[in-house]
Protein backbone atom coordinates (compact mmCIF):
# COMPACT_ATOMS: atom_id res chain seq x y z
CA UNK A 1 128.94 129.91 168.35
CA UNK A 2 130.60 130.82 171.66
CA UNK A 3 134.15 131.54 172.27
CA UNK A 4 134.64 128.70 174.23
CA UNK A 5 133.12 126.05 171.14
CA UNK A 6 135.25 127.97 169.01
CA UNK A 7 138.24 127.32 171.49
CA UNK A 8 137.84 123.50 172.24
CA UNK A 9 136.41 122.49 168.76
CA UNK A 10 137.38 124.50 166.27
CA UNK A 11 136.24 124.28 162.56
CA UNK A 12 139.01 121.95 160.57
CA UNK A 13 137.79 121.03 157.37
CA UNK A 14 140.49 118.19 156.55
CA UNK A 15 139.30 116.41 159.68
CA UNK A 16 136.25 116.08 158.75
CA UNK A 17 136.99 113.39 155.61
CA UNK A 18 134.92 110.14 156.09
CA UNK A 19 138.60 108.75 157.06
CA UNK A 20 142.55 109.07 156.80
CA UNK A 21 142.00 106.18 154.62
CA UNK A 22 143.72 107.61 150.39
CA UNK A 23 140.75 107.64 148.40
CA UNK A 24 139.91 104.68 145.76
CA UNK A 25 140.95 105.17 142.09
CA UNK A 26 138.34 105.46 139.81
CA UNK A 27 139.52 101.85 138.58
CA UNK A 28 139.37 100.53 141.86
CA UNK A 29 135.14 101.54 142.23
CA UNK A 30 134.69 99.76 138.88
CA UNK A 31 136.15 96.66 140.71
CA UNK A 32 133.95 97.12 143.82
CA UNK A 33 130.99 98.06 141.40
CA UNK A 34 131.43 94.57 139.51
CA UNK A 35 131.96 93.34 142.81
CA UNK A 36 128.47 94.44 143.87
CA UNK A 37 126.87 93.14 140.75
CA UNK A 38 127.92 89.85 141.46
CA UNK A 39 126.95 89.94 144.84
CA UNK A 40 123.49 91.48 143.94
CA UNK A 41 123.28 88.50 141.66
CA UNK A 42 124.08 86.03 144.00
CA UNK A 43 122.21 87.17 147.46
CA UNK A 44 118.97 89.07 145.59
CA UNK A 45 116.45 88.38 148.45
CA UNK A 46 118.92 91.06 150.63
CA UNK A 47 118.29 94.12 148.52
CA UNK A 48 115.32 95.45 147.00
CA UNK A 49 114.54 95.16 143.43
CA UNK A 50 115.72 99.12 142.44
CA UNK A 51 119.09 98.90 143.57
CA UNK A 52 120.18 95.31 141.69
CA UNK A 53 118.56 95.76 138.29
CA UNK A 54 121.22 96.06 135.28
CA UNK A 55 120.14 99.22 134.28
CA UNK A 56 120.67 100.68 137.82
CA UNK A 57 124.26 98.64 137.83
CA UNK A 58 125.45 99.80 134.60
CA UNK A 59 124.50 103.59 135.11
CA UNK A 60 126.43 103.12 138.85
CA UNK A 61 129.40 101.77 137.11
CA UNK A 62 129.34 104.43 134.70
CA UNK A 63 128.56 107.23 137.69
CA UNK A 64 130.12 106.16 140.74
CA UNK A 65 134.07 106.63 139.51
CA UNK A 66 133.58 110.23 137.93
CA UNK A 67 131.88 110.80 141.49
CA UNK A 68 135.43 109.67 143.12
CA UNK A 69 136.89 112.15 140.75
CA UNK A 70 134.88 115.13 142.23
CA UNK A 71 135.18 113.88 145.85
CA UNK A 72 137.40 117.48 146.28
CA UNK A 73 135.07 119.52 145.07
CA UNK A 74 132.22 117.86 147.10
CA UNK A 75 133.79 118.31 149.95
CA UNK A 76 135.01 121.79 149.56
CA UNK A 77 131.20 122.46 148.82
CA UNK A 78 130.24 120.72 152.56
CA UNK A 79 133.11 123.04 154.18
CA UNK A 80 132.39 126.70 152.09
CA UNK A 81 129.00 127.07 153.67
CA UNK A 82 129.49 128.67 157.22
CA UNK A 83 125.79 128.87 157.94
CA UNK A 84 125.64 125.48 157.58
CA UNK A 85 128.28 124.64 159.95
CA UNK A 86 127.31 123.58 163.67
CA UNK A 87 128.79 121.77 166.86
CA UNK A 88 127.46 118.27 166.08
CA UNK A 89 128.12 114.61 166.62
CA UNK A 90 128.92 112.85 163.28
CA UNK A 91 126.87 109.84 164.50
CA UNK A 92 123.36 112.06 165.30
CA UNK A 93 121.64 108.85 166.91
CA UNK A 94 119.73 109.79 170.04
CA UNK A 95 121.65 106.77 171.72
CA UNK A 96 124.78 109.36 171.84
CA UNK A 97 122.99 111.44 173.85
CA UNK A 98 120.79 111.25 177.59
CA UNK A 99 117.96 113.76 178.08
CA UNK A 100 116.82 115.24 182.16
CA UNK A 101 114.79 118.05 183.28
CA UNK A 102 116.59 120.50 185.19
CA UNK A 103 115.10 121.48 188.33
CA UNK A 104 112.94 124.39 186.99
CA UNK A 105 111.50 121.60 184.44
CA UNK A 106 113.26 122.58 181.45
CA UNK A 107 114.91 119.43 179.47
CA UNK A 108 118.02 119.25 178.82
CA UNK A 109 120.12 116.84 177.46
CA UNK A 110 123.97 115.89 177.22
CA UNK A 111 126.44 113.48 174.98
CA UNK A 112 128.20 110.20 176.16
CA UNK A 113 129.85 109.81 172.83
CA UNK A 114 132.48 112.36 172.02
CA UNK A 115 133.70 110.36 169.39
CA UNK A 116 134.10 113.16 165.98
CA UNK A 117 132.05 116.09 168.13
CA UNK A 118 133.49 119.20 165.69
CA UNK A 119 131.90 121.95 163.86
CA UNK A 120 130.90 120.34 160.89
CA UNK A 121 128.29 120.53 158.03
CA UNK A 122 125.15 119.57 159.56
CA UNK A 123 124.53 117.06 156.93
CA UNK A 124 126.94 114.81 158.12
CA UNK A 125 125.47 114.94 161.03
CA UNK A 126 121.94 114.19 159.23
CA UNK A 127 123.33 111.41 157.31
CA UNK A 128 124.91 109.95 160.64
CA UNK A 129 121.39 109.94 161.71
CA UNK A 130 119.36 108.60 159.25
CA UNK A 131 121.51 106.32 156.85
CA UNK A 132 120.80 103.23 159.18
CA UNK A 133 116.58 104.53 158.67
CA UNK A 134 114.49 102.02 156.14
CA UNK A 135 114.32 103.49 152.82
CA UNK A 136 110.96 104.41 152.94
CA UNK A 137 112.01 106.97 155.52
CA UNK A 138 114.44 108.28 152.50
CA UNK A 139 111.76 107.86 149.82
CA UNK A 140 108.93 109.01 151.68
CA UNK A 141 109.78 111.42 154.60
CA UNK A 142 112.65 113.10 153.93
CA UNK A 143 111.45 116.60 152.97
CA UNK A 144 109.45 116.74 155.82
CA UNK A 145 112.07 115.41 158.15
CA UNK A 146 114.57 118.19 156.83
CA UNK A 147 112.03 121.04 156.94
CA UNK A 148 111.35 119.80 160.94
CA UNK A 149 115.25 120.00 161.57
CA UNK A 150 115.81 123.47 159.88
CA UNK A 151 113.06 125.06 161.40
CA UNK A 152 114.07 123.86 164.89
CA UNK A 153 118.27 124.39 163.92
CA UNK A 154 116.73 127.90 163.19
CA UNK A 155 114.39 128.50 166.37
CA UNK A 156 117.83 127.53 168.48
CA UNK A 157 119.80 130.46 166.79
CA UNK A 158 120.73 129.06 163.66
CA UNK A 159 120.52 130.30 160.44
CA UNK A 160 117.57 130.26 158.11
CA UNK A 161 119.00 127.24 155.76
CA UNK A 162 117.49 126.51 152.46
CA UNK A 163 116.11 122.93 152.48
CA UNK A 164 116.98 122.34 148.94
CA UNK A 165 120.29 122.96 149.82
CA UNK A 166 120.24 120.55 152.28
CA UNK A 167 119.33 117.85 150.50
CA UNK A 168 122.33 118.65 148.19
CA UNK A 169 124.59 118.17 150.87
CA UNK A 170 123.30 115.18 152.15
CA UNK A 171 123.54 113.89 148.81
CA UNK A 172 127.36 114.89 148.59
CA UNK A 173 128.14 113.84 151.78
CA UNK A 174 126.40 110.15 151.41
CA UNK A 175 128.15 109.51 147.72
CA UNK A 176 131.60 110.38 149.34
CA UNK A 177 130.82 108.15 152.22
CA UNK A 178 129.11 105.39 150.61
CA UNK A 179 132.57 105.24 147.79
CA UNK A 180 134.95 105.36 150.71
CA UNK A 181 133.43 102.54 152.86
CA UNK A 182 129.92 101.08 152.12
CA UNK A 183 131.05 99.76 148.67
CA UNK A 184 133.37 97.19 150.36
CA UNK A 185 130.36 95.58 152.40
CA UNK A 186 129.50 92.46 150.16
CA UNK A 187 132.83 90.48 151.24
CA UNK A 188 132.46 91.63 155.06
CA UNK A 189 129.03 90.24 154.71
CA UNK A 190 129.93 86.61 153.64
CA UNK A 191 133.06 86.82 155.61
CA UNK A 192 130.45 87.29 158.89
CA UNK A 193 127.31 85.32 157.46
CA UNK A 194 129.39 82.24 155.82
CA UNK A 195 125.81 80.91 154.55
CA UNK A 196 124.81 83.96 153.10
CA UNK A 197 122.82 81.72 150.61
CA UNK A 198 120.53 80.16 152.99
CA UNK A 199 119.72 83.11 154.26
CA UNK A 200 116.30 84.32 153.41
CA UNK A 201 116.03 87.95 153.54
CA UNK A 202 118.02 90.78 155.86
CA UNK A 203 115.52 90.11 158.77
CA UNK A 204 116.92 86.69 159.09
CA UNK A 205 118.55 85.96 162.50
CA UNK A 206 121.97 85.06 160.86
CA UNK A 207 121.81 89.11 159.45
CA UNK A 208 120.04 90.49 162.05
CA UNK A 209 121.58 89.65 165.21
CA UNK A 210 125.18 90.30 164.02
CA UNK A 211 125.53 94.22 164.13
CA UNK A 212 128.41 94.76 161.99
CA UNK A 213 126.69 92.53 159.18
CA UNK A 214 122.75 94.12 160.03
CA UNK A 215 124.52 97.54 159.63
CA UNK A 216 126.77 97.19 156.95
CA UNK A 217 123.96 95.77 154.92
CA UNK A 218 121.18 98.42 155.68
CA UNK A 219 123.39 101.57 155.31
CA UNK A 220 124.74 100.19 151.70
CA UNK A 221 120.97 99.80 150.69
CA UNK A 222 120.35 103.14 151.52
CA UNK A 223 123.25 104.95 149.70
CA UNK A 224 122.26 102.79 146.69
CA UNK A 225 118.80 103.42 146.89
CA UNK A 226 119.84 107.56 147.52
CA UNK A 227 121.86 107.12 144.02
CA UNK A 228 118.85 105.02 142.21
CA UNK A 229 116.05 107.47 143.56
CA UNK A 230 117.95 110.73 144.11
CA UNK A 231 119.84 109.92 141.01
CA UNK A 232 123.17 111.26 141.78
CA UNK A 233 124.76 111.19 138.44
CA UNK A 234 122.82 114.56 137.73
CA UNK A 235 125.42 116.16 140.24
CA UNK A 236 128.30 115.39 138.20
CA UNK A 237 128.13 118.03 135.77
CA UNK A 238 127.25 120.68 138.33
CA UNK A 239 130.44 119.36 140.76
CA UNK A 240 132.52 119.20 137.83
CA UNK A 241 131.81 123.02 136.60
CA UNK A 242 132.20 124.06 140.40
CA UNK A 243 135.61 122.01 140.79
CA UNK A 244 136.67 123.76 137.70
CA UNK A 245 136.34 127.41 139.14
């Protein structure tokens, strides 16, 4: 990167934690865990079928606090990688950004949002993109989506990155974030949707038309569909061995 990237935004690991907030006690993701479960119980026409069945519960509340436990080590994984470490917005939406043509036709494009712009792993930045996507996005697309990105990051003077790699750190990156925040959705949810059982699925207007509750919603789905499908718990071992070097 240029000097002057280097100068205004310089690469600081410890800012780039999902938030100043002290991390949850194993203990305390058991309680949000059961907390789901009842929720998932109560409100089933919200979440698809993979991500509320008791085996998928009871392997999450086995999974998910050991994965708070190797939170270090994950992120010391997402920050030891310099060639995957870019200027990027850690909210990759296209509606941060506004796209022209210059006046010999090329396009360029710019960001309104400067909110968290740092040199950061690029899969936060990919996660920021795509965690609000439909999970057939996740389930179906993904591999293709990431091969697009690193052969473009690559044609724009990046380095060659290994897609499986990738992946990985998406992975990381969307356990720590989905322990730290998207585990406390359920009670936001009936706190904004008070009839949250009269509601017929997540397209409802009740869901839909509130952001906070449409979001909130959608990007929990997709980091519990990531653990069900992706099946996170296999990373525990491997984090564990790496935090123990």
């Amino acid at each position: 990167l240029p000097a002057i990237v280097e100068r205004h935004f310089p690469f600081d690991a410890s800012k780039l934690s999902v938030s100043q907030r002290k991390l949850y006690t194993p203990q305390q993701i058991r309680n949000r865990v059961a907390r789901y479960s009842d929720f998932a119980a109560s409100y089933p026409q919200l979440l698809p079928d993979n991500i509320r069945s008791a085996e998928f519960i009871t392997r999450l509340s086995e999974e998910a606090p050991r994965f708070m436990s190797l939170v270090p080590a994950a992120n010391e994984i997402l920050g030891g990688k310099p060639e995957f470490i870019a200027l990027c917005h850690w909210n990759a939406n296209v509606d941060n950004g506004w796209f022209w043509h210059n006046a010999g036709g090329d396009l360029e494009c710019g960001l309104m949002d400067w909110g968290n712009v740092s040199q950061m792993n690029v899969a936060m930045a990919l996660w920021g993109c795509l965690s609000a996507a439909e999970t057939d996005i996740w389930d179906n697309h993904l591999e293709e989506l990431l091969l697009l990105f690193a052969l473009e990051f690559k044609n724009c003077g990046g380095a060659a990155l290994d897609i499986e790699e990738l992946n990985l750190h998406i992975l990381l990156y969307a356990g720590t974030m989905g322990l730290a925040w998207l585990l406390d959705a359920p009670p936001l949810l009936l706190k904004l949707v008070p009839d949250l059982a009269d509601v017929n699925s997540r397209f409802d207007p009740r869901i839909a038309e509130v952001e906070a509750a449409r979001a909130q919603l959608q990007i929990m789905t997709v980091f519990l569909n990531l653990w069900e499908t992706q099946d996170l718990g296999k990373l525990l071992d491997w984090l564990h061995r790496h935090q123990k070097r």
